[in-house]
N, C-alpha and C. Protein backbone atom coordinates (compact mmCIF):
# COMPACT_ATOMS: atom_id res chain seq x y z
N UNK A 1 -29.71 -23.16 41.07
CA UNK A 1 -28.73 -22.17 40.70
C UNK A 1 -27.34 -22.76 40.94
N UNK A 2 -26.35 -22.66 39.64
CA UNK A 2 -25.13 -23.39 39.94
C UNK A 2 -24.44 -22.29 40.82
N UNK A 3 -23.46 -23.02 42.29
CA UNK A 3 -22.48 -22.75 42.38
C UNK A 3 -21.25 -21.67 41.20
N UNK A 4 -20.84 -20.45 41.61
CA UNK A 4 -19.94 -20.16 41.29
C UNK A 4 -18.41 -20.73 41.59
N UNK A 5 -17.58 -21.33 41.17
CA UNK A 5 -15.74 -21.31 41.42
C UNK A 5 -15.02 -20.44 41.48
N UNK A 6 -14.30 -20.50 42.74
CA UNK A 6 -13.43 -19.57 42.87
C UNK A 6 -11.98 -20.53 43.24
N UNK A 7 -11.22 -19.62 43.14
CA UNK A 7 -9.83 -20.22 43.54
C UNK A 7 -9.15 -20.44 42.36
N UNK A 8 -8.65 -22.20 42.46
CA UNK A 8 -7.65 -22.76 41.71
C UNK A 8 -8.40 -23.04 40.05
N UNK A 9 -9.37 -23.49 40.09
CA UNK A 9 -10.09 -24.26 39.35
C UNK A 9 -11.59 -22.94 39.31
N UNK A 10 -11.19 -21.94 39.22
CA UNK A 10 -12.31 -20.67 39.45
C UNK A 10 -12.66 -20.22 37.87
N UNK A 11 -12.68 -18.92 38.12
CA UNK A 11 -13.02 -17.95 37.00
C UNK A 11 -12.14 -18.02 35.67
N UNK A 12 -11.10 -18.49 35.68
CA UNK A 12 -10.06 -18.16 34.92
C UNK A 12 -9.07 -19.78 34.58
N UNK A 13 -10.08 -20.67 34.76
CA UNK A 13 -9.37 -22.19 35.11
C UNK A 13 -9.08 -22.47 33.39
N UNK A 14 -9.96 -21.72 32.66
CA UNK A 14 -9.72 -22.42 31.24
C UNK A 14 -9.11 -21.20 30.32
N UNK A 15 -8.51 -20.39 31.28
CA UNK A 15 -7.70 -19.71 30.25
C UNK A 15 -5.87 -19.74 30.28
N UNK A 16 -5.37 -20.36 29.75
CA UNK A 16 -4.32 -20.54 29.38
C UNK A 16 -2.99 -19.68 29.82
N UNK A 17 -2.19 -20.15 30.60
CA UNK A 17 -1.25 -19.49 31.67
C UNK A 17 0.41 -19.32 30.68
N UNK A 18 0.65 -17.92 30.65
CA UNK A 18 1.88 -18.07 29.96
C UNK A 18 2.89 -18.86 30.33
N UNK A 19 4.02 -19.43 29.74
CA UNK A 19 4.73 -20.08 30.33
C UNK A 19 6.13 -19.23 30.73
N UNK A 20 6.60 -19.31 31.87
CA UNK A 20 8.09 -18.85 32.56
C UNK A 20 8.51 -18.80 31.56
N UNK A 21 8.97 -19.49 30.39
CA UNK A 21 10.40 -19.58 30.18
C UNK A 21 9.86 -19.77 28.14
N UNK A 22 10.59 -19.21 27.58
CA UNK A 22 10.32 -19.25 26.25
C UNK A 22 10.69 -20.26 25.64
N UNK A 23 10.11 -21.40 25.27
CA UNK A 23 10.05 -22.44 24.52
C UNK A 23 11.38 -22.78 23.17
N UNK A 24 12.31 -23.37 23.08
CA UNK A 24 13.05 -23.30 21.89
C UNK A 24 12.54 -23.94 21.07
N UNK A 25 13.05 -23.12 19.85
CA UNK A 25 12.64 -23.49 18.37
C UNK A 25 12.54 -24.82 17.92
N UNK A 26 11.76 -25.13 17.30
CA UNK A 26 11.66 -25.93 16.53
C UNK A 26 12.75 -26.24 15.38
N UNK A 27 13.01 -26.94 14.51
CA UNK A 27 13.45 -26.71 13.05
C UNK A 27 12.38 -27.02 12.45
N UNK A 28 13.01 -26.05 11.23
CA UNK A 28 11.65 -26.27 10.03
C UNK A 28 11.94 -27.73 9.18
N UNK A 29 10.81 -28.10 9.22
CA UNK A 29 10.41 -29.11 8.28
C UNK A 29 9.78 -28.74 7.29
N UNK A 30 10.49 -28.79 5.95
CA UNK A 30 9.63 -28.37 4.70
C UNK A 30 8.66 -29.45 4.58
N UNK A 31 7.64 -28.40 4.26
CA UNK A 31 6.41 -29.37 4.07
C UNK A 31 6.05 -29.70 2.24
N UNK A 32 4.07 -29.47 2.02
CA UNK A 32 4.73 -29.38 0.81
C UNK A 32 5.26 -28.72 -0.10
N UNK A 33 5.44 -27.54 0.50
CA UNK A 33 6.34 -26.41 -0.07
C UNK A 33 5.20 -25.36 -0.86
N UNK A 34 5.82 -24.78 -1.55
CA UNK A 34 5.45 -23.85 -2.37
C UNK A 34 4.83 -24.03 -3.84
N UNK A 35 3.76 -24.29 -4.23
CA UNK A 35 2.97 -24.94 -5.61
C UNK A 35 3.53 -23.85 -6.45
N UNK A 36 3.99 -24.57 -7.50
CA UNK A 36 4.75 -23.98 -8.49
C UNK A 36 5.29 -24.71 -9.90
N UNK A 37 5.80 -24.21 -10.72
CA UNK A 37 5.99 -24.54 -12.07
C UNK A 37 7.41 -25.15 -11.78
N UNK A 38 8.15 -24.17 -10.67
CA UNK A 38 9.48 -25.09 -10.36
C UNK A 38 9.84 -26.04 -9.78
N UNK A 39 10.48 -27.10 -9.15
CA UNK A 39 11.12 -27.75 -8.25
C UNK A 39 12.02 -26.97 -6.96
N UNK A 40 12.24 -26.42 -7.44
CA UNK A 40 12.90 -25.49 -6.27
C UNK A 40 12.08 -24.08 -5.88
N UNK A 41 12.05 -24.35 -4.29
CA UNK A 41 11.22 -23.34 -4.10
C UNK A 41 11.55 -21.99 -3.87
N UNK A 42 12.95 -21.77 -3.53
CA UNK A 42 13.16 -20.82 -3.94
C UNK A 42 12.46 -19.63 -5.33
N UNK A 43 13.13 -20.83 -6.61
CA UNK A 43 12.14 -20.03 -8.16
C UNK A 43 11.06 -19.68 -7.86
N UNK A 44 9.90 -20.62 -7.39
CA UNK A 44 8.70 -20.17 -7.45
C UNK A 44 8.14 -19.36 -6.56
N UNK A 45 9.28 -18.81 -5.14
CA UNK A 45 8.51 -17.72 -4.29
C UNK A 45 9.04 -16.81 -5.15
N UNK A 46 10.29 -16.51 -5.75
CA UNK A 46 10.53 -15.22 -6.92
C UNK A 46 9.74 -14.91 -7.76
N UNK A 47 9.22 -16.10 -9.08
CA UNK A 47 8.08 -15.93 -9.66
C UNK A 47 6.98 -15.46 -9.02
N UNK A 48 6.63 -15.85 -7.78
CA UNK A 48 5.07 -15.51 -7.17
C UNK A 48 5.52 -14.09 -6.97
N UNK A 49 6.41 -13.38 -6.07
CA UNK A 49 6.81 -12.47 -5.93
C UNK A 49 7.11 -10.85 -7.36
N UNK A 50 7.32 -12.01 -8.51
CA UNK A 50 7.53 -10.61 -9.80
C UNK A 50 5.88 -10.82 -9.60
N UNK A 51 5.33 -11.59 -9.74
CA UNK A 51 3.42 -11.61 -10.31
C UNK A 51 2.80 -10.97 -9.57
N UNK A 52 3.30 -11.19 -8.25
CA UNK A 52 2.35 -10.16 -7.21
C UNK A 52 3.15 -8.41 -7.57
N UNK A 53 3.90 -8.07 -7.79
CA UNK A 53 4.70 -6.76 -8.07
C UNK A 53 3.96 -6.37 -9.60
N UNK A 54 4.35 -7.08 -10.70
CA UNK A 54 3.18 -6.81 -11.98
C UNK A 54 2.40 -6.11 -11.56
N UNK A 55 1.31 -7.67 -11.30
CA UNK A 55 -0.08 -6.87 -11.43
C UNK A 55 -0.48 -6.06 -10.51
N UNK A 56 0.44 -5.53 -8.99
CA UNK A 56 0.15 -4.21 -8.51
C UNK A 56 0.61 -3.20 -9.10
N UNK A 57 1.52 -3.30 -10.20
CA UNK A 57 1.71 -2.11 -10.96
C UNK A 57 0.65 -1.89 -11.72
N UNK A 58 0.37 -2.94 -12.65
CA UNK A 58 -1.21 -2.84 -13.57
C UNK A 58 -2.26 -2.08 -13.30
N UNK A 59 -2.22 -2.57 -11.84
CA UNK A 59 -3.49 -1.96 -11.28
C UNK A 59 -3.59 -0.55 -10.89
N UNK A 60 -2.66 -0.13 -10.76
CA UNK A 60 -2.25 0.85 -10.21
C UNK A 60 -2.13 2.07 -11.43
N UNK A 61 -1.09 1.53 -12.17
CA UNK A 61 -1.62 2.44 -13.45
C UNK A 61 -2.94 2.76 -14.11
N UNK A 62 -3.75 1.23 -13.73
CA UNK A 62 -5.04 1.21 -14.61
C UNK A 62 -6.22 2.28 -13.67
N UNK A 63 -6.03 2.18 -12.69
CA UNK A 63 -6.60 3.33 -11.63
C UNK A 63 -6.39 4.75 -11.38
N UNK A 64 -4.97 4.75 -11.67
CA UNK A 64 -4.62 6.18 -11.64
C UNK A 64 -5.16 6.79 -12.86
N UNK A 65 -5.12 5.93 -14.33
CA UNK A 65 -5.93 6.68 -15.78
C UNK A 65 -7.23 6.88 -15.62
N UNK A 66 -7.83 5.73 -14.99
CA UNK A 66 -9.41 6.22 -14.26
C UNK A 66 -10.10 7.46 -13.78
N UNK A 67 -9.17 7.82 -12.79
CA UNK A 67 -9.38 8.70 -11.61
C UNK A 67 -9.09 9.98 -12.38
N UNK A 68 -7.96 10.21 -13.64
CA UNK A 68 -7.63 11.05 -14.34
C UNK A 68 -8.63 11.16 -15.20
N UNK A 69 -9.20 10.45 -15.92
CA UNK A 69 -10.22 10.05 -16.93
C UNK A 69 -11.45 10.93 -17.09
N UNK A 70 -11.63 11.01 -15.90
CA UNK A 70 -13.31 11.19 -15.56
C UNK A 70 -12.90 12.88 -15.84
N UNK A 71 -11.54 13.20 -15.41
CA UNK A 71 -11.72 14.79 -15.65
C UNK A 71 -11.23 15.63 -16.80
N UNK A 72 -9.63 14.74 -17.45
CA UNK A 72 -9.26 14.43 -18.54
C UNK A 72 -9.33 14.17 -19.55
N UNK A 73 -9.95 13.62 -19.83
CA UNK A 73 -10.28 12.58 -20.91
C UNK A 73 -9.47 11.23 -21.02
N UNK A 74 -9.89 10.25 -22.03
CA UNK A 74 -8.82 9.23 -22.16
C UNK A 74 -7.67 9.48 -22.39
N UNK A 75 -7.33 10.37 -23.48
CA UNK A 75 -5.68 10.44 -23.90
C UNK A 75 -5.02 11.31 -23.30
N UNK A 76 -5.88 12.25 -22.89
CA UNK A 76 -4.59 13.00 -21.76
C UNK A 76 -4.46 12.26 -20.60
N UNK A 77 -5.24 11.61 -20.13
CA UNK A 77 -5.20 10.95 -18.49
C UNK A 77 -3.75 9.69 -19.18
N UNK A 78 -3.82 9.03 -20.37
CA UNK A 78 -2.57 8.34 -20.63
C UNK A 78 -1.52 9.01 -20.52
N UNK A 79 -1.76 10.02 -21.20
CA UNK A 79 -0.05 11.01 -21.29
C UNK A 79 0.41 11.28 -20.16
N UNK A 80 -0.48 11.54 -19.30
CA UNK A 80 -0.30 12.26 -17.67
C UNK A 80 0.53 11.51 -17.20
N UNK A 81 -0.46 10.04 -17.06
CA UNK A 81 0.18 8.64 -16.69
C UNK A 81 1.67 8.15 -17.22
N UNK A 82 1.52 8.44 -18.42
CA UNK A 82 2.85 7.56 -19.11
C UNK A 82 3.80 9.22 -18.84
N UNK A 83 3.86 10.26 -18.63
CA UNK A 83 4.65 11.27 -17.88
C UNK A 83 5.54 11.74 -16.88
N UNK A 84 4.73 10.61 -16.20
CA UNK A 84 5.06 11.15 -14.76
C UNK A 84 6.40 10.98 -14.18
N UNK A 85 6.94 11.61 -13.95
CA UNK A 85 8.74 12.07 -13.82
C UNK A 85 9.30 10.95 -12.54
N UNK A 86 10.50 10.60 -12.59
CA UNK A 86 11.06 10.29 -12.08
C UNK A 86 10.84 10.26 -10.20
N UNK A 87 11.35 11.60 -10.59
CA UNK A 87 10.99 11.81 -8.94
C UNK A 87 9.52 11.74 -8.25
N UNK A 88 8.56 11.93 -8.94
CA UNK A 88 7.22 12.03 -8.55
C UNK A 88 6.60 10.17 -8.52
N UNK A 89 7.31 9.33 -9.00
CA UNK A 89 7.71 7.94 -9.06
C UNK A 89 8.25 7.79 -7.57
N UNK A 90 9.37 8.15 -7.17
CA UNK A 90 10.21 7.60 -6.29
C UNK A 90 9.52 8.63 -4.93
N UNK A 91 8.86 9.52 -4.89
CA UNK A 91 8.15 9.93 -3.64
C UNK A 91 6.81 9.37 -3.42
N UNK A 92 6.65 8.88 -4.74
CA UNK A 92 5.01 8.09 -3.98
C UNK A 92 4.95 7.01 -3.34
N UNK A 93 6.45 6.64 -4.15
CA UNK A 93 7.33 4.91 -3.33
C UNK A 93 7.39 4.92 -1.81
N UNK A 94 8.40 6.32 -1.90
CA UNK A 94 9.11 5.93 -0.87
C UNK A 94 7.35 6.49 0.43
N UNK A 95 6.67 7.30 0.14
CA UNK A 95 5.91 7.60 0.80
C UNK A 95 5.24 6.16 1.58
N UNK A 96 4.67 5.68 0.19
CA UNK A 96 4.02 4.44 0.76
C UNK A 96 4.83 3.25 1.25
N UNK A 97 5.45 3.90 1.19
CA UNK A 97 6.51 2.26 1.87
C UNK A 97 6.74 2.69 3.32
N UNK A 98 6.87 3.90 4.01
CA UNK A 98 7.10 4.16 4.75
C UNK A 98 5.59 4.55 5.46
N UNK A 99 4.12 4.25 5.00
CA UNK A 99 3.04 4.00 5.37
C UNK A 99 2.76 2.92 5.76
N UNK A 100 3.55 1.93 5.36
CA UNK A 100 3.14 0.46 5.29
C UNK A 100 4.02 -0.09 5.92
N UNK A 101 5.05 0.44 6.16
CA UNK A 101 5.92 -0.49 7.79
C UNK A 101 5.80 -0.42 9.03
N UNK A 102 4.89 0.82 9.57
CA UNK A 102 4.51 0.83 11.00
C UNK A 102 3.37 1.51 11.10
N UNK A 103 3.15 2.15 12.03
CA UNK A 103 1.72 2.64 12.43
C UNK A 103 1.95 4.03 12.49
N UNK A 104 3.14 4.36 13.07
CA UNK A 104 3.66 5.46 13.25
C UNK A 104 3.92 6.29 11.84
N UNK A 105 4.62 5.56 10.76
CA UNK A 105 4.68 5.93 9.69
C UNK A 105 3.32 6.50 9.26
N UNK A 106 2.49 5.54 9.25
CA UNK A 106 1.26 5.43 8.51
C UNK A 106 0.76 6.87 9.38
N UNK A 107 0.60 7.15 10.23
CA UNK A 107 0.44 8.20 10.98
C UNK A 107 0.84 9.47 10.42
N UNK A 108 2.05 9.55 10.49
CA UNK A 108 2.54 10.60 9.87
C UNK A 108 2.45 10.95 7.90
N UNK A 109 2.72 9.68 7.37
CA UNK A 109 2.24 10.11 6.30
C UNK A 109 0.41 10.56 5.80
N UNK A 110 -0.67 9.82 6.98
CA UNK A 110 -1.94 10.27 6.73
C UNK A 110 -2.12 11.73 6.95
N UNK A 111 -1.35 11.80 8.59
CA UNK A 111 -1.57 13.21 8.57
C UNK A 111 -0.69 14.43 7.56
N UNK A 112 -0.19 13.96 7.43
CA UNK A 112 0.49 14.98 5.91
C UNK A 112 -0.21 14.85 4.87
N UNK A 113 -0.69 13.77 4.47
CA UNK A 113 -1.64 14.09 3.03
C UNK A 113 -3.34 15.07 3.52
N UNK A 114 -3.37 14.70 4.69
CA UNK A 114 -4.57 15.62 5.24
C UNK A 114 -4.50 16.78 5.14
N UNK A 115 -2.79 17.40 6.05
CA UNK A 115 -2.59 18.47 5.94
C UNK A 115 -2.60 19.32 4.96
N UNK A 116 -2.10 18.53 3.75
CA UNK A 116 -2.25 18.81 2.26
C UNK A 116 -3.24 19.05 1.41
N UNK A 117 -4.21 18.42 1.75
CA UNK A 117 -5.54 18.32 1.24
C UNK A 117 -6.67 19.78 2.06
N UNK A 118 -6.20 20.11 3.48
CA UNK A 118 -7.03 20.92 4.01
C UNK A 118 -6.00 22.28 3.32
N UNK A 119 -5.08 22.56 3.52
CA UNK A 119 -4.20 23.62 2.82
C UNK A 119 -4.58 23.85 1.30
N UNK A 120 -4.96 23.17 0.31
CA UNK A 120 -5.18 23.04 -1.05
C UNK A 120 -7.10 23.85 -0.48
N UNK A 121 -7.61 23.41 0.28
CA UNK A 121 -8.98 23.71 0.25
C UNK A 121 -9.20 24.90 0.94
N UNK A 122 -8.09 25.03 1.90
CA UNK A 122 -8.07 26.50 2.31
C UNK A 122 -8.05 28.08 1.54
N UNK A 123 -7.24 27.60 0.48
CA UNK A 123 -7.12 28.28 -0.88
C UNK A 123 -8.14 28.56 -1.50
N UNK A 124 -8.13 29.00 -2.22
CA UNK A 124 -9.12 29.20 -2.99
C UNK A 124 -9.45 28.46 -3.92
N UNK A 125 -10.55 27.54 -4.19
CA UNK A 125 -10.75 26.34 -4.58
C UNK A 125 -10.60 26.65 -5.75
N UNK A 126 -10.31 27.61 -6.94
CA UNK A 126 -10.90 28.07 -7.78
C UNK A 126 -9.38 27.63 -8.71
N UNK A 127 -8.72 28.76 -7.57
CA UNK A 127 -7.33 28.87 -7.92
C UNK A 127 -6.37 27.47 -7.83
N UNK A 128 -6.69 26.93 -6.63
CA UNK A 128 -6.40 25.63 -6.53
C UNK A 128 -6.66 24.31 -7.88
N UNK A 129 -7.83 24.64 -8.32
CA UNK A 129 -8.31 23.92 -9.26
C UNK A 129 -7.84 24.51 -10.95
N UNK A 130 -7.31 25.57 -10.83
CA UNK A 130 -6.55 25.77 -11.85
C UNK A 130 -5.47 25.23 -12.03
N UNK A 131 -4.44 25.54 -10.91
CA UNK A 131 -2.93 25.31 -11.03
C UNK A 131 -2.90 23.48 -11.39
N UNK A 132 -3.90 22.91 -10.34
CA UNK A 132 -3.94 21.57 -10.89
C UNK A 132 -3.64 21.23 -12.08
N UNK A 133 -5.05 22.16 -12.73
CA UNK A 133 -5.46 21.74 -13.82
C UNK A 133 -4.04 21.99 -15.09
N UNK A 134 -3.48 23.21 -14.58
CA UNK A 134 -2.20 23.59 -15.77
C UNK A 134 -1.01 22.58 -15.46
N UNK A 135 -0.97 22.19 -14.26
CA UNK A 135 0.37 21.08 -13.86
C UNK A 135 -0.02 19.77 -14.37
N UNK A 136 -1.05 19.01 -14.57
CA UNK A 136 -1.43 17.83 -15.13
C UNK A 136 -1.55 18.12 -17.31
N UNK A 137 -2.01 19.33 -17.39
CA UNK A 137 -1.99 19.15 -18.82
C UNK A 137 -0.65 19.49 -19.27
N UNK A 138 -0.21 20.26 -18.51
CA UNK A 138 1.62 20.78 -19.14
C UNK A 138 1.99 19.07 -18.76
N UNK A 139 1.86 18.46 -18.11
CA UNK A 139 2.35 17.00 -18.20
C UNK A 139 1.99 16.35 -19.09
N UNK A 140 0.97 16.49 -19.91
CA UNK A 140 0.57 15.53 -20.98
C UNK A 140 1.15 15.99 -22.10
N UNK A 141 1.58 17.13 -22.30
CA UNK A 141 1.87 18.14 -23.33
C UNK A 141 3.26 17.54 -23.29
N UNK A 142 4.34 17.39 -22.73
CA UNK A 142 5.40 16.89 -22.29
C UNK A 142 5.66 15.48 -23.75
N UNK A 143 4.55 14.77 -23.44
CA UNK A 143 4.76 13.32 -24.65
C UNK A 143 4.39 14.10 -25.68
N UNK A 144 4.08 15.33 -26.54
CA UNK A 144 3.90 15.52 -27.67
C UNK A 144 4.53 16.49 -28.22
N UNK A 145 5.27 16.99 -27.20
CA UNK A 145 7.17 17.60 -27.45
C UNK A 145 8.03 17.50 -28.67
N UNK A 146 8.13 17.51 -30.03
CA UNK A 146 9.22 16.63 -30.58
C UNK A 146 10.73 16.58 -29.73
């Protein structure tokens, strides 16, 4: 039976001791940079940056017509989609942006869409599922306006 260590060289000999005093920086050394169509890497974190913004819009639209789809149909779940107002744009933004910078955020905006979701079900599902239903088609109705 081995010996246990205690002390200096004990329980805790191979785990790594913070250091006093905070280490100064390094400088950066560009390495090989950023793979890209440009020479300058600047361009190509912008380019990577519109491509990653795109196709989360893509996707995002292409999901939201989905999710509309199934109850909608195809062309109203487009109209809904290609509808959707300004402001109802800039609160889903600002919602999720303010989900996605801390924990706390994310906190508060989960529990508000909960709150939202148990209040809608508290209702009367019936009634609830109407008004939906007249606020999403008066939105599609909207693109066939002259």
């Amino acid at each position: 039976m081995a010996r246990r260590k205690t002390g200096k060289d004990g329980l805790f000999a191979g785990v790594a001791r913070r250091p006093s005093h905070r280490p100064g920086r390094a400088p950066v050394q560009p390495s090989g940079g950023i793979p890209g169509p440009s020479e300058n890497q600047a361009t190509n974190f912008l380019l990577a940056d519109i491509v990653i913004r795109a196709g989360s819009y893509i996707v995002r639209r292409g999901v939201e017509k989905r999710l509309l789809a199934n109850r909608y149909g195809k062309q109203s779940a487009r109209e809904i989609v290609r509808n959707k107002t300004l402001g109802q744009t800039l609160v889903s933004q600002a919602l999720a942006r303010i989900a996605t910078r801390s924990t706390p955020g994310a906190i508060v905006v989960g529990c508000g869409a909960l709150a939202k979701a148990l209040f809608d079900r508290r209702r009367s599902r019936l009634a609830a599922r109407i008004e939906g239903d007249r606020a999403m088609l008066e939105q599609a109705r909207d693109e066939q306006a002259p």
